[in-house]
Protein backbone atom coordinates (compact mmCIF):
# COMPACT_ATOMS: atom_id res chain seq x y z
CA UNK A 1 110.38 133.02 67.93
CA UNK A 2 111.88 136.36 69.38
CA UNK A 3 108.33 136.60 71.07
CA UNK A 4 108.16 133.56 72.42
CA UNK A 5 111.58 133.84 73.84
CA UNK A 6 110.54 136.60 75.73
CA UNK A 7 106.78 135.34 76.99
CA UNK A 8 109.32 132.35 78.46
CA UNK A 9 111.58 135.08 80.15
CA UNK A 10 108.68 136.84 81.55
CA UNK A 11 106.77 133.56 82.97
CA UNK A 12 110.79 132.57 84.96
CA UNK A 13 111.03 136.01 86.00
CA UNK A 14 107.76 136.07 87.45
CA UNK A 15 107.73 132.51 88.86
CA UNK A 16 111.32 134.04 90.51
CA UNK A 17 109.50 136.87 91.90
CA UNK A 18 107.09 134.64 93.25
CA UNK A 19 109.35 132.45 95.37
CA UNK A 20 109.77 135.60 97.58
CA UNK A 21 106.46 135.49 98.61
CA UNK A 22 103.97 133.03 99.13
CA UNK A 23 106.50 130.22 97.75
CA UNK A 24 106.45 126.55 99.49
CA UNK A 25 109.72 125.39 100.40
CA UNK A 26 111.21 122.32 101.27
CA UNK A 27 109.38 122.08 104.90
CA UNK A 28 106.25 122.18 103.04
CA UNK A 29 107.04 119.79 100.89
CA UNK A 30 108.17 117.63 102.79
CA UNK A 31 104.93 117.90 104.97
CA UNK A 32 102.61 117.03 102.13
CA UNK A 33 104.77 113.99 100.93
CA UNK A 34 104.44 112.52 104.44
CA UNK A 35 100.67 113.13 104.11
CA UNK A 36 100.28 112.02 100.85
CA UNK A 37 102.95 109.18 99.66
CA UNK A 38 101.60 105.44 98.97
CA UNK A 39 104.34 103.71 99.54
CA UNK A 40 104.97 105.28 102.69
CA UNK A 41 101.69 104.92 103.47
CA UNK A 42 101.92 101.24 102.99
CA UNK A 43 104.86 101.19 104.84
CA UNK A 44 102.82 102.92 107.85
CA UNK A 45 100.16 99.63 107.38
CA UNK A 46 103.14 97.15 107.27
CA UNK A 47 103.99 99.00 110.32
CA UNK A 48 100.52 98.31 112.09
CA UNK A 49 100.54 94.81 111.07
CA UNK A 50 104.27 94.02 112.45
CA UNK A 51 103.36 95.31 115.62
CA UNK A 52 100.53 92.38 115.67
CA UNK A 53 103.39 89.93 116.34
CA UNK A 54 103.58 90.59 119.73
CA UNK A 55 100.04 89.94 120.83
CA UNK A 56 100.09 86.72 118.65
CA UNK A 57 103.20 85.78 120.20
CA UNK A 58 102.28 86.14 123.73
CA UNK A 59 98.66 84.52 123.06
CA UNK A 60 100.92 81.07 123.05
CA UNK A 61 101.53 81.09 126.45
CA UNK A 62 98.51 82.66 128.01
CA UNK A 63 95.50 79.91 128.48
CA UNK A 64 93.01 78.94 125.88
CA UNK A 65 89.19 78.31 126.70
CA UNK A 66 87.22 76.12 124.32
CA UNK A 67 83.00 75.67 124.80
CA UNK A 68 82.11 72.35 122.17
CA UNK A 69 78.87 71.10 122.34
CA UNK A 70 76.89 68.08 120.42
CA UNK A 71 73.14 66.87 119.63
CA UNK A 72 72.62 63.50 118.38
CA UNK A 73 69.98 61.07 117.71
CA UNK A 74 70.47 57.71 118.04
CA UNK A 75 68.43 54.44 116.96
CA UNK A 76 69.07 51.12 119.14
CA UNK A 77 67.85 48.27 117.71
CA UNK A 78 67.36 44.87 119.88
CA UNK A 79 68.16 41.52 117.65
CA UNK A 80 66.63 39.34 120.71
CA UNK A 81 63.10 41.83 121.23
CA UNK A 82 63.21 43.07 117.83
CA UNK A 83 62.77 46.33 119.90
CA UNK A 84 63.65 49.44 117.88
CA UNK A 85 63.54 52.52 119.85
CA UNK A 86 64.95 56.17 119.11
CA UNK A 87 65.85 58.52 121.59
CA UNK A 88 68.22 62.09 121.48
CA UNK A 89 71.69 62.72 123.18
CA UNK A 90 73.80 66.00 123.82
CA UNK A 91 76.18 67.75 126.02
CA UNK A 92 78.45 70.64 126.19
CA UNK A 93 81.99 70.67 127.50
CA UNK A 94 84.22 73.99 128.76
CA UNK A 95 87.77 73.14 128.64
CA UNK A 96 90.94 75.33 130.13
CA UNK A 97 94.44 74.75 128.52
CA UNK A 98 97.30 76.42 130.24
CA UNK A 99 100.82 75.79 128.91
CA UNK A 100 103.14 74.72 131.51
CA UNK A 101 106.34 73.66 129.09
CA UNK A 102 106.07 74.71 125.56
CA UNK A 103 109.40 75.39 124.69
CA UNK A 104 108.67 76.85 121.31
CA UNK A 105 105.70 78.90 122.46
CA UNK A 106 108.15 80.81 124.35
CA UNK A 107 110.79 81.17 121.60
CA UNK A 108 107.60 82.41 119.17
CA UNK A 109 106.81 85.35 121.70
CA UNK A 110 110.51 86.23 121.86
CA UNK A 111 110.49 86.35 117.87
CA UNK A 112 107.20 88.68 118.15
CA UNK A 113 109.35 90.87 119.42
CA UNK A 114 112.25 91.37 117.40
CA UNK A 115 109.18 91.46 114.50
CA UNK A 116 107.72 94.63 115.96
CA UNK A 117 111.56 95.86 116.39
CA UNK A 118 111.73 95.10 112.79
CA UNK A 119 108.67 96.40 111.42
CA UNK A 120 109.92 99.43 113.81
CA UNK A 121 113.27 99.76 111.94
CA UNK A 122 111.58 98.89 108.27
CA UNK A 123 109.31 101.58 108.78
CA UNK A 124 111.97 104.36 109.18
CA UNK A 125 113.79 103.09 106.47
CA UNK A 126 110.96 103.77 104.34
CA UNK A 127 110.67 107.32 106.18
CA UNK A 128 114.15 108.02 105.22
CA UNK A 129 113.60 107.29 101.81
CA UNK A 130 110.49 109.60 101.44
CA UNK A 131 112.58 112.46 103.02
CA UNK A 132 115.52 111.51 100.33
CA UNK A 133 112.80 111.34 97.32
CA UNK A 134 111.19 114.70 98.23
CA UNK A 135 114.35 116.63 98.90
CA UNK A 136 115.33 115.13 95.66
CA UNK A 137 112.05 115.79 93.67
CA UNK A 138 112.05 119.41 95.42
CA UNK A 139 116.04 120.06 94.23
CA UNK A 140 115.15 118.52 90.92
CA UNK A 141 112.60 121.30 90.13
CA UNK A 142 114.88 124.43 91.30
CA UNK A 143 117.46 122.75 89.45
CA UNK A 144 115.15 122.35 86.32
CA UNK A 145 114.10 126.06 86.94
CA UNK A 146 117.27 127.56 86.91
CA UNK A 147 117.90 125.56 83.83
CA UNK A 148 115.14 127.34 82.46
CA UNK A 149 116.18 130.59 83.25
CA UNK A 150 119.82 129.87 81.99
CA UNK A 151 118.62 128.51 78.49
CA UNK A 152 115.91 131.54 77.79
CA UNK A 153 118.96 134.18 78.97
CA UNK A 154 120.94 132.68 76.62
CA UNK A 155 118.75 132.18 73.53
CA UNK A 156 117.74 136.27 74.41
CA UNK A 157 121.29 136.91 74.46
CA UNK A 158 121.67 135.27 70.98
CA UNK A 159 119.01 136.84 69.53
CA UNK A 160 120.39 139.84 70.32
CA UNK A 161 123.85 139.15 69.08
CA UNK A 162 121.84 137.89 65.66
CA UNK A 163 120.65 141.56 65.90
CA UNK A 164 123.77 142.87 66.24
CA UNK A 165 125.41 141.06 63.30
CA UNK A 166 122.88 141.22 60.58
CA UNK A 167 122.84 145.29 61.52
CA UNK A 168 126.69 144.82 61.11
CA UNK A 169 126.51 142.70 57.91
CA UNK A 170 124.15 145.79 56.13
CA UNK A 171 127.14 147.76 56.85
CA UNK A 172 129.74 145.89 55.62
CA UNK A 173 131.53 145.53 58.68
CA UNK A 174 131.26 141.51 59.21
CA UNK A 175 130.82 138.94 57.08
CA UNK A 176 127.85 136.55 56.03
CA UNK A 177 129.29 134.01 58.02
CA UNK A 178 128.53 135.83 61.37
CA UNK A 179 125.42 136.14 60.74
CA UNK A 180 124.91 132.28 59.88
CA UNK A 181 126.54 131.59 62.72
CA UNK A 182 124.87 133.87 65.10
CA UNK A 183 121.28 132.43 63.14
CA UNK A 184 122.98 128.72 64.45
CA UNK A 185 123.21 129.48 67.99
CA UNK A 186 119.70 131.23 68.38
CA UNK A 187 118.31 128.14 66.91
CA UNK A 188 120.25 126.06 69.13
CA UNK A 189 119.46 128.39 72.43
CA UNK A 190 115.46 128.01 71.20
CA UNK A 191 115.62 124.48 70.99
CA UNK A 192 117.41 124.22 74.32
CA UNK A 193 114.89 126.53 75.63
CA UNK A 194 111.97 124.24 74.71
CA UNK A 195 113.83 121.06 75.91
CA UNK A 196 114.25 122.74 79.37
CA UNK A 197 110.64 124.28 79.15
CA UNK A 198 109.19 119.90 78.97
CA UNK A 199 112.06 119.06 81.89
CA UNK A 200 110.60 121.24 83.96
CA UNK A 201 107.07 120.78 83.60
CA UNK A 202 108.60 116.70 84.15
CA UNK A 203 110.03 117.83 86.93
CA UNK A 204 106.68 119.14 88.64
CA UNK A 205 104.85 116.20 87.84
CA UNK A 206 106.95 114.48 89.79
CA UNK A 207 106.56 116.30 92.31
CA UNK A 208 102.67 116.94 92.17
CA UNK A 209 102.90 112.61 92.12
CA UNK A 210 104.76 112.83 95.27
CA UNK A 211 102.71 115.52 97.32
CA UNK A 212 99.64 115.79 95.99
CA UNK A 213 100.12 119.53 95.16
CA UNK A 214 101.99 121.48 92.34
CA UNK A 215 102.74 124.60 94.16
CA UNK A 216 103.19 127.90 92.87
CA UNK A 217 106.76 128.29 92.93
CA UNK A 218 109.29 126.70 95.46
CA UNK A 219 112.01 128.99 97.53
CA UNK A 220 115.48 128.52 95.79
CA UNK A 221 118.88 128.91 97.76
CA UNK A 222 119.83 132.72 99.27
CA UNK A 223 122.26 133.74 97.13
CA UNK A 224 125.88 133.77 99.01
CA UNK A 225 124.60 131.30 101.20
CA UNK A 226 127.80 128.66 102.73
CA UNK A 227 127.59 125.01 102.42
CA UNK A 228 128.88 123.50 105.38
CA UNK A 229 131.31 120.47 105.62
CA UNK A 230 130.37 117.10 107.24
CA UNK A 231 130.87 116.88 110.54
CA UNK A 232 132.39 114.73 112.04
CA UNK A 233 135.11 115.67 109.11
CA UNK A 234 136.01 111.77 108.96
CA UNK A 235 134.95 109.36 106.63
CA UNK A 236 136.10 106.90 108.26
CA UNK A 237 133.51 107.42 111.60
CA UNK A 238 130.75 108.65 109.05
CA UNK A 239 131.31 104.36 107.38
CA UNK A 240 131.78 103.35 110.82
CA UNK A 241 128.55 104.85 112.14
CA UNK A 242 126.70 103.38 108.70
CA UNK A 243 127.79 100.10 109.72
CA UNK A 244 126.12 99.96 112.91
CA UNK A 245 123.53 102.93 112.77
CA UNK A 246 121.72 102.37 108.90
CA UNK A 247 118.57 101.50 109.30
CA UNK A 248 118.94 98.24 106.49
CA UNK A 249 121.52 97.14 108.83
CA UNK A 250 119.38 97.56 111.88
CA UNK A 251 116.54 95.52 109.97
CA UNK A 252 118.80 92.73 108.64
CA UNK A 253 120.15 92.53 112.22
CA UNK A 254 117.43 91.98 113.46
CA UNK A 255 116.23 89.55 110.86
CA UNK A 256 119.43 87.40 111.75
CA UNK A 257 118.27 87.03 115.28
CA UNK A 258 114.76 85.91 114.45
CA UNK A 259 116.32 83.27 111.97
CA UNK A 260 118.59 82.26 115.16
CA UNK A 261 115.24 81.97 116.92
CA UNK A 262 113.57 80.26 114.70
CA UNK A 263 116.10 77.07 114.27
CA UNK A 264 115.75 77.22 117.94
CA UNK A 265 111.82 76.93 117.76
CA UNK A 266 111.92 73.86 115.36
CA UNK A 267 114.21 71.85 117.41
CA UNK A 268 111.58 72.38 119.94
CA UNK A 269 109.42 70.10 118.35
CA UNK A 270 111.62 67.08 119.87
CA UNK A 271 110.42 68.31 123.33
CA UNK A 272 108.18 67.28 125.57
CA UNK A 273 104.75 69.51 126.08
CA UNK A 274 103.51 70.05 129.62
CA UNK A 275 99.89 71.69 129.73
CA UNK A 276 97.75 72.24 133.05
CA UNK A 277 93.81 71.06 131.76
CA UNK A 278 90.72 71.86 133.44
CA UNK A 279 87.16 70.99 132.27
CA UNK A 280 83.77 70.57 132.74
CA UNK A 281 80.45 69.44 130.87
CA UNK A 282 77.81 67.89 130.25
CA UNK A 283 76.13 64.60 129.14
CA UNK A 284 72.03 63.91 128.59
CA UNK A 285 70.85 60.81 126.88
CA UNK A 286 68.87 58.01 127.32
CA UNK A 287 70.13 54.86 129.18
CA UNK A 288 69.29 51.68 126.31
CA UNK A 289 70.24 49.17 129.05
CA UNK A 290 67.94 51.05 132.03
CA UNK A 291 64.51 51.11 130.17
CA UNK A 292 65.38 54.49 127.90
CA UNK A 293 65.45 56.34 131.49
CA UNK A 294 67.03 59.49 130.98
CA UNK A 295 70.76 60.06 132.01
CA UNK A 296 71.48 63.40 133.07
CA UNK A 297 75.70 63.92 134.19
CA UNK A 298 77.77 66.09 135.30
CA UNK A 299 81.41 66.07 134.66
CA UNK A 300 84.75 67.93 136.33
CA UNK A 301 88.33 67.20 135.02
CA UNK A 302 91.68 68.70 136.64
CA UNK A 303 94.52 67.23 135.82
CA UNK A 304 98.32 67.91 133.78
CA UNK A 305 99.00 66.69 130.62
CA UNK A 306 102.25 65.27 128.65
CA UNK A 307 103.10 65.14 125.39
CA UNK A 308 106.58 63.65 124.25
CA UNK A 309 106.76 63.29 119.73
CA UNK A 310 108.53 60.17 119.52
CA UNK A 311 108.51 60.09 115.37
CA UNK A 312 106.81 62.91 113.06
CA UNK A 313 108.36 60.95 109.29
CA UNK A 314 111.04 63.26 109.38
CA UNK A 315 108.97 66.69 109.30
CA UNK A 316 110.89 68.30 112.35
CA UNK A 317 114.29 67.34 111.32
CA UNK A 318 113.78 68.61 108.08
CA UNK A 319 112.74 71.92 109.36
CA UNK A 320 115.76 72.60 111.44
CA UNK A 321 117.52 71.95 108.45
CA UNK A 322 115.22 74.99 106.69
CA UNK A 323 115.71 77.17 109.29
CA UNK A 324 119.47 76.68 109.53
CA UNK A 325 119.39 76.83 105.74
CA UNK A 326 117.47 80.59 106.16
CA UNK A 327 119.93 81.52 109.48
CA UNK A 328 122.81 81.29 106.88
CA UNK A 329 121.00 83.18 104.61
CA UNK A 330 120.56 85.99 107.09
CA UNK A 331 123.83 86.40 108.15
CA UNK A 332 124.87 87.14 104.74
CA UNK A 333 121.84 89.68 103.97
CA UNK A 334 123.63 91.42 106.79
CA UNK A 335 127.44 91.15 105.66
CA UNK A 336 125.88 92.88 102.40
CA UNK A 337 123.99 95.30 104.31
CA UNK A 338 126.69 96.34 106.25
CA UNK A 339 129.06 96.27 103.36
CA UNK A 340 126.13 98.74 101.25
CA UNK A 341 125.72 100.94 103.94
CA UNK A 342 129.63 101.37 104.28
CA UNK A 343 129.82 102.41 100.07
CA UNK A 344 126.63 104.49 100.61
CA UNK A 345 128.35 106.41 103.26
CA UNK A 346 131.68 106.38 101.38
CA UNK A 347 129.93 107.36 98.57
CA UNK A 348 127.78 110.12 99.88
CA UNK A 349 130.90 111.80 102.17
CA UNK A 350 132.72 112.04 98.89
CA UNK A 351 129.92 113.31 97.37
CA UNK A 352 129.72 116.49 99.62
CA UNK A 353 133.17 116.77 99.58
CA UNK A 354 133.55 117.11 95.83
CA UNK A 355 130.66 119.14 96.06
CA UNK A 356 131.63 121.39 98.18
CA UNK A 357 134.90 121.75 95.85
CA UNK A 358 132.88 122.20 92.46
CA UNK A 359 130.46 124.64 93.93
CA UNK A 360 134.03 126.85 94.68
CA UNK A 361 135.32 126.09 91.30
CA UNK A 362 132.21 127.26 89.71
CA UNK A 363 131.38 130.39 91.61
CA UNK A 364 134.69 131.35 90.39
CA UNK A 365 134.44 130.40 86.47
CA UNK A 366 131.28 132.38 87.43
CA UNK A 367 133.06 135.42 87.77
CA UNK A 368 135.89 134.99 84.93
CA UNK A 369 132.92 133.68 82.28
CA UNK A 370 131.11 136.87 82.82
CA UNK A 371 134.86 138.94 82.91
CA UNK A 372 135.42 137.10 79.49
CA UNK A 373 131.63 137.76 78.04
CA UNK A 374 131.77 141.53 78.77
CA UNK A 375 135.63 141.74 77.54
CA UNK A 376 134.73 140.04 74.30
CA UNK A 377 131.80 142.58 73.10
CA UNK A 378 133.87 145.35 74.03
CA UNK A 379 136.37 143.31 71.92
CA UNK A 380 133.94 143.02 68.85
CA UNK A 381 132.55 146.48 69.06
CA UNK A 382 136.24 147.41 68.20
CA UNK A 383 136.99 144.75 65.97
CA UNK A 384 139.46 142.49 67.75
CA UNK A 385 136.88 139.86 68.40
CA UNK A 386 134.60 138.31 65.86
CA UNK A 387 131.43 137.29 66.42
CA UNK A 388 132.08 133.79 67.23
CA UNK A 389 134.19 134.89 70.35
CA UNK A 390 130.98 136.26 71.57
CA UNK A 391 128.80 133.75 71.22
CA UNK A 392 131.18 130.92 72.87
CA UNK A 393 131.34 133.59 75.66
CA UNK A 394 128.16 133.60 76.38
CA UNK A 395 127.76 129.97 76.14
CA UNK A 396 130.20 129.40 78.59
CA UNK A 397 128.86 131.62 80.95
CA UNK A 398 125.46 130.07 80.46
CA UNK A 399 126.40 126.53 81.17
CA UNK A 400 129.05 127.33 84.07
CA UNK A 401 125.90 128.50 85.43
CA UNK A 402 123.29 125.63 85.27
CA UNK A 403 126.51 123.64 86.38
CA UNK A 404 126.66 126.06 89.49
CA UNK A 405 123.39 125.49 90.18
CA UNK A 406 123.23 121.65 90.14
CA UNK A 407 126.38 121.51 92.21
CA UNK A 408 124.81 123.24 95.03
CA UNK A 409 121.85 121.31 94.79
CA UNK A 410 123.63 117.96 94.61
CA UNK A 411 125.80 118.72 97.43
CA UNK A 412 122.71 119.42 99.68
CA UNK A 413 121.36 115.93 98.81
CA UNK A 414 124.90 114.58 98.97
CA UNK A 415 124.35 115.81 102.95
CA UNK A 416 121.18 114.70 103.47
CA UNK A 417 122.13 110.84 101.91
CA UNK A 418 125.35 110.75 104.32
CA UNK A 419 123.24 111.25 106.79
CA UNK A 420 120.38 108.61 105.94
CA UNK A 421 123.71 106.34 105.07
CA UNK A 422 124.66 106.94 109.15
CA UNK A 423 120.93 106.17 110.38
CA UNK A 424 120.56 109.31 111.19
CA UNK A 425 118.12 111.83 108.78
CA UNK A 426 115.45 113.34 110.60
CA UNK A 427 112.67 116.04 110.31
CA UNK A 428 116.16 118.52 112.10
CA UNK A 429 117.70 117.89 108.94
CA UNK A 430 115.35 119.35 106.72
CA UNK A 431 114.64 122.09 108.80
CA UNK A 432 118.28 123.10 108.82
CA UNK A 433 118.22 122.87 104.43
CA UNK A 434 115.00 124.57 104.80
CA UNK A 435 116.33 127.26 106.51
CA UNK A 436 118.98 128.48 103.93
CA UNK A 437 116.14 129.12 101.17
CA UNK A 438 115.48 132.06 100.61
């Protein structure tokens, strides 16, 4: 076991030494989930399609052309002759529609574009969320890593103490009881080790799903690096900013006005239609009532045409009514938009703000756990401290640092989801994270 403790130690240390050169960081990462992502890729193709609304939109009031043509054969039979003769017709017809009045033609091209605004503002939603997953994924690993590091430390540090008190229990200068429990904690440290050992190789997978790539080793935090407060320091302008500036909001916003639109479009259908029509064909056949002679015509129409519904059974009616039905709808999608965004921000603000105040609590337990470790071996190399003492020391300085760690890490992502929150996460942001790794 003692071995494999130390084969573990050996593989963090190196993977440590590692992140100082040739290690991806967060930029990288980042990079690679933006090339490599499904679902933002799908997002990207939602994207393309939205922006197809416009074009079909528009296509409703520019002017149609239509080309029909026919070939027939006809048999005319004569009751008075009994004359039976067969002879072939066809013709061909061009025909111009241009809309003059079509109210809802006009409302359908406005809607096309609030659809490409939305597809716009659905598509950085989704690249907001990809920058949130891979900072996460990325902070997840370090995090996992460091809990790694922490556990093997540890169960090396018990071992050693396990050393120390079956050495001392030869003697006759402990008891069997400090050796049981110093046995108890190196079993515990080993099976933490292992536990950590699967969370991070978890942790990389998820990553390696994410990107495509399981780097080497990924840059961790300089050490003595400061975390730096929100700013504005106001939650209240961070929630005020979420309301207006989140992306969901933006989206359902939007999604309110093209339900406003679209009652507007179905009450169209009581309107009148007003098309300019132009066309021109045509007709060969035979003339029964001239001998068979062939008839060959030409035909050219110009004119405007009106169409007023008078009664549809109910159908357009009944569609405002839907559409009103959905325009309610959408006005509360964005009430609990708004109201999301608002607790997200909330939530986030006070996120980096305890963080910022755990990371300072646990830099100093830092310091005191590791006063307290060293005071309590001096302690049991004299005798005023049993073994016990020890071993709780070092636990405690153990967890106060995988604790450290995590708080640092959380309060990044805490900064990087009040920002998202506000509408505002971009590529800057990661590059400013990115540069504090070391």
């Amino acid at each position: 076991m003692k071995q494999r403790a130390v084969r573990v130690a050996v593989a963090v240390a190196a993977g440590l030494m590692a992140a100082g050169a040739g290690a991806a960081d967060l930029e990288q990462v980042y990079r690679d989930a933006l090339s490599y992502d499904a679902a933002l890729a799908g997002a990207r193709a939602s994207l393309e399609a939205g922006r197809e609304k416009l074009p079909q939109g528009r296509a409703g009031l520019l002017p149609s052309v239509n080309l029909t043509g026919n070939s027939n054969w006809n048999e005319a039979d004569y009751r008075t002759t009994g004359r039976s003769q067969g002879y072939n017709s066809n013709g061909w017809q061009v025909q111009l529609t241009q809309p003059l009045f079509r109210w809802q033609n006009w409302v359908q091209y406005k809607q096309g574009e609030m659809q490409v605004a939305l597809s716009e503002a659905q598509y950085q939603l989704a690249r907001q969320d990809l920058t949130l997953r891979a900072a996460q994924g990325y902070f997840d690993v370090l995090v996992a890593q460091d809990v790694l590091a922490a556990a093997t430390a540890l169960h090396e540090a018990n071992t050693q103490q396990l050393a120390l008190a079956r050495k001392s229990f030869e003697v006759g200068t402990v008891t069997i009881t400090d050796v049981h429990e110093a046995q108890s904690r190196a079993d515990l440290s080993s099976a933490q080790t292992i536990a950590a050992e699967s969370d991070l190789a978890v942790k990389r997978h998820a990553l390696l799903v994410l990107t495509g790539k399981e780097p080497d080793a990924l840059k961790g935090l300089r050490k003595g690096v400061a975390l730096s407060r929100p700013e504005p320091a106001d939650i209240q302008s961070w929630v005020a900013s979420a309301e207006t500036g989140n992306y969901a909001v933006q989206a359902a916003q939007i999604g309110r006005e093209i339900s406003d639109r679209e009652v507007e479009r179905n009450r169209a259908g009581h309107l009148p239609t007003v098309d300019l029509v132009a066309s021109h064909g045509n007709t060969t056949s035979a003339n029964a009532f001239a001998g068979f002679a062939k008839t060959d015509l030409d035909t050219t129409v110009v004119g405007v045409q009106l169409a007023l519904p008078l009664f549809q059974g109910g159908v357009v009616n009944s569609r405002v009514r839907e559409a009103a039905a959905l325009r309610d709808k959408a006005r509360f999608d964005l009430d609990n938009a708004r109201r999301t965004a608002a607790q997200n921000a909330r939530q986030a603000y006070l996120g980096v703000s305890s963080g910022l105040a755990q990371v300072k609590a646990f830099e100093a337990a830092q310091v005191s756990s590791r006063s307290a470790l060293d005071a309590n071996k001096l302690g049991y190399e004299v005798g005023v401290r049993i073994n016990i003492d020890v071993l709780n020391a070092q636990s405690q300085l153990f967890d106060t640092l995988q604790k450290l760690s995590k708080a640092r890490y959380d309060t990044l992502l805490a900064q990087l989801k009040l920002k998202a929150a506000a509408g505002t996460l971009g590529d800057d942001d990661i590059k400013a994270i990115n540069a504090l790794l070391d």
